[in-house]
Protein backbone atom coordinates (compact mmCIF):
# COMPACT_ATOMS: atom_id res chain seq x y z
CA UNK A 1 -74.78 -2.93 51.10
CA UNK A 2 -76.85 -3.39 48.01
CA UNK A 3 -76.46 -6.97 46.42
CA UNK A 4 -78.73 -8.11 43.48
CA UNK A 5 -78.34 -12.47 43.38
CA UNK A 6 -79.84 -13.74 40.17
CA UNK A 7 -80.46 -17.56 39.75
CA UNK A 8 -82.09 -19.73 37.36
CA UNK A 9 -80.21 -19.77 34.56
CA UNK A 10 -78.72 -23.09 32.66
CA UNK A 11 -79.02 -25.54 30.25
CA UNK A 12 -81.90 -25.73 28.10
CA UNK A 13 -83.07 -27.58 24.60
CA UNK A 14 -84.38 -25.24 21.86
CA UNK A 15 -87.72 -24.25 22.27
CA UNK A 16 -87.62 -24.95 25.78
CA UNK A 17 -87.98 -22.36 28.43
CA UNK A 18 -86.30 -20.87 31.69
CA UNK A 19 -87.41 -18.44 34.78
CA UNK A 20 -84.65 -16.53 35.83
CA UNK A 21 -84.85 -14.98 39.33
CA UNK A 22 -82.86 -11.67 40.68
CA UNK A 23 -83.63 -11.30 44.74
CA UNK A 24 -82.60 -7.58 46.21
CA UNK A 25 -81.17 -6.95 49.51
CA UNK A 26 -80.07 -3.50 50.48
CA UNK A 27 -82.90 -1.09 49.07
CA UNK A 28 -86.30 -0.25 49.04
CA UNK A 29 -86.93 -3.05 46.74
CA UNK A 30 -90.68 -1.20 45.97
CA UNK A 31 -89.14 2.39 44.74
CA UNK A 32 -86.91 0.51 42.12
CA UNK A 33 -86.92 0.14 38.67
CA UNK A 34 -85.84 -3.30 37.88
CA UNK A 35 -84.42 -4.48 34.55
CA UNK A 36 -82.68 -7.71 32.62
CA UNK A 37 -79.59 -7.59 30.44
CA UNK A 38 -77.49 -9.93 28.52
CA UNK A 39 -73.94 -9.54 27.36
CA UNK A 40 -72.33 -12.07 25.08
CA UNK A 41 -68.44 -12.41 25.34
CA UNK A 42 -66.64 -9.33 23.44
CA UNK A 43 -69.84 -7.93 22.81
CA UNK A 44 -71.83 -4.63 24.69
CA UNK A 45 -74.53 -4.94 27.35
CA UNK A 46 -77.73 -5.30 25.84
CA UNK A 47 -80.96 -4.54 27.52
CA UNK A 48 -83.52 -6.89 27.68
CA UNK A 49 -86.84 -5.98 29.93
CA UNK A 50 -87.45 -3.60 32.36
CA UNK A 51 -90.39 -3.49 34.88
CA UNK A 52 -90.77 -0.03 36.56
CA UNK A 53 -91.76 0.41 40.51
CA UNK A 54 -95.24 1.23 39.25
CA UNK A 55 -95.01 -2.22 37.11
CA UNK A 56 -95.05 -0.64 33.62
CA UNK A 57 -93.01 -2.67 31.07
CA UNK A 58 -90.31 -1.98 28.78
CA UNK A 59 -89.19 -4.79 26.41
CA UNK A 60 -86.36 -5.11 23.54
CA UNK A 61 -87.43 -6.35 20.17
CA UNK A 62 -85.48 -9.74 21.45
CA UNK A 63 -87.83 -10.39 24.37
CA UNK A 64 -91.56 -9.39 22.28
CA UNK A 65 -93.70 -11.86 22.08
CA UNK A 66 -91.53 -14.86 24.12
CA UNK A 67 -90.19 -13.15 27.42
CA UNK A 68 -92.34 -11.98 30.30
CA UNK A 69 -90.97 -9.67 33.34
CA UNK A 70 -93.08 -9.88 36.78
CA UNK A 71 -92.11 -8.35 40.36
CA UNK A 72 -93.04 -9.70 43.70
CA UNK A 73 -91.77 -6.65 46.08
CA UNK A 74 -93.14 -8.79 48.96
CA UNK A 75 -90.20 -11.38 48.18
CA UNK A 76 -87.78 -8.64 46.65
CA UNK A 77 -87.77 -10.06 43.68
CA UNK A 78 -87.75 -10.14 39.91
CA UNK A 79 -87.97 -12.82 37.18
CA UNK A 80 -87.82 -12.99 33.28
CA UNK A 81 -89.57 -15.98 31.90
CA UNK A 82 -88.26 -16.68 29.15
CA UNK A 83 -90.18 -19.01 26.28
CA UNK A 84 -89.22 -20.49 22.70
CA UNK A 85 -85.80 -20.24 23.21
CA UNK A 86 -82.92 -20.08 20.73
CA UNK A 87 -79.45 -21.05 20.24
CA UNK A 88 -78.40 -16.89 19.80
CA UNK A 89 -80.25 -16.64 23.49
CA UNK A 90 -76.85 -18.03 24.86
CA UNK A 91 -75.34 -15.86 26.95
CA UNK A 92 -75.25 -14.12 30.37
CA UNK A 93 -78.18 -12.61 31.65
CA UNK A 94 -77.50 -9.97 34.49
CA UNK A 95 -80.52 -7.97 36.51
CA UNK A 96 -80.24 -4.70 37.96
CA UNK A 97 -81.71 -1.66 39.84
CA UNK A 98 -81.99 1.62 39.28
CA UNK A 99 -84.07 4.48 41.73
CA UNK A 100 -87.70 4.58 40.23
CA UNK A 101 -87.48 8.53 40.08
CA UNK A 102 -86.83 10.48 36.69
CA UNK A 103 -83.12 10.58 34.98
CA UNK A 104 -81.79 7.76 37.40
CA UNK A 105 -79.44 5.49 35.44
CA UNK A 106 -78.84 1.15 36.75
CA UNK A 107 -76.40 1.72 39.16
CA UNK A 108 -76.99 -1.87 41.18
CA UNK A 109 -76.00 -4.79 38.76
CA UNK A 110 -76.00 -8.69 39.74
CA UNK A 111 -72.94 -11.17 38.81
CA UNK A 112 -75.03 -12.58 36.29
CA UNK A 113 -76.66 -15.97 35.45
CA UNK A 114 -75.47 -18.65 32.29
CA UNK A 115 -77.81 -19.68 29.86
CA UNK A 116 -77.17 -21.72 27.56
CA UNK A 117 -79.49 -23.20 24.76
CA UNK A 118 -78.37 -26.22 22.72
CA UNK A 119 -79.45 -29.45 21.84
């Protein structure tokens, strides 16, 4: 059973920052793609970062410049750091995994993790 557990997500001041974590269990964490996405309420999924099983980085013009996607695949894990945060970054930020070969699609999602940026 594949199961993706994010964590690190919550309240944070403007300008402030936040490490999200997303541990795998369930697959051969080091022949995954791994990516972050955010969905707002009523809105689409929106992608975020990816980090391929080789380590080669996607980002979404939202993340240049202020988010940062590392692996660990001795812990299992990915994180988005995420810097100079702003009010619009509100939302719920989900990881998930995809098979690091060609044409593979996410097909492992997490439940998702809350952020929330106010004063």
């Amino acid at each position: 059973q594949v199961q993706l557990v994010e964590s690190g997500g919550g309240l944070v001041r403007p300008g402030g920052s936040l490490e999200l974590s997303c541990t795998a269990s369930g697959i051969a964490f080091n022949t995954y793609d791994m990516g972050w996405f955010r969905q707002a309420p009523g809105k689409e999924r929106e992608f975020v970062m990816e980090i391929d099983r080789w380590g080669y980085i996607t980002d979404a013009s939202i993340a240049k410049g202020r988010f940062a996607i590392n692996r660990d695949n001795n812990k299992n894990t990915v994180y988005l750091e995420m810097n100079s945060l702003k009010p619009w970054n509100t939302t719920v930020y989900y990881c998930a995994a995809r098979r690091g070969v060609p044409g593979s699609t996410y097909a492992y999602w997490g439940q998702g993790t809350q952020v929330t940026v106010s004063a």
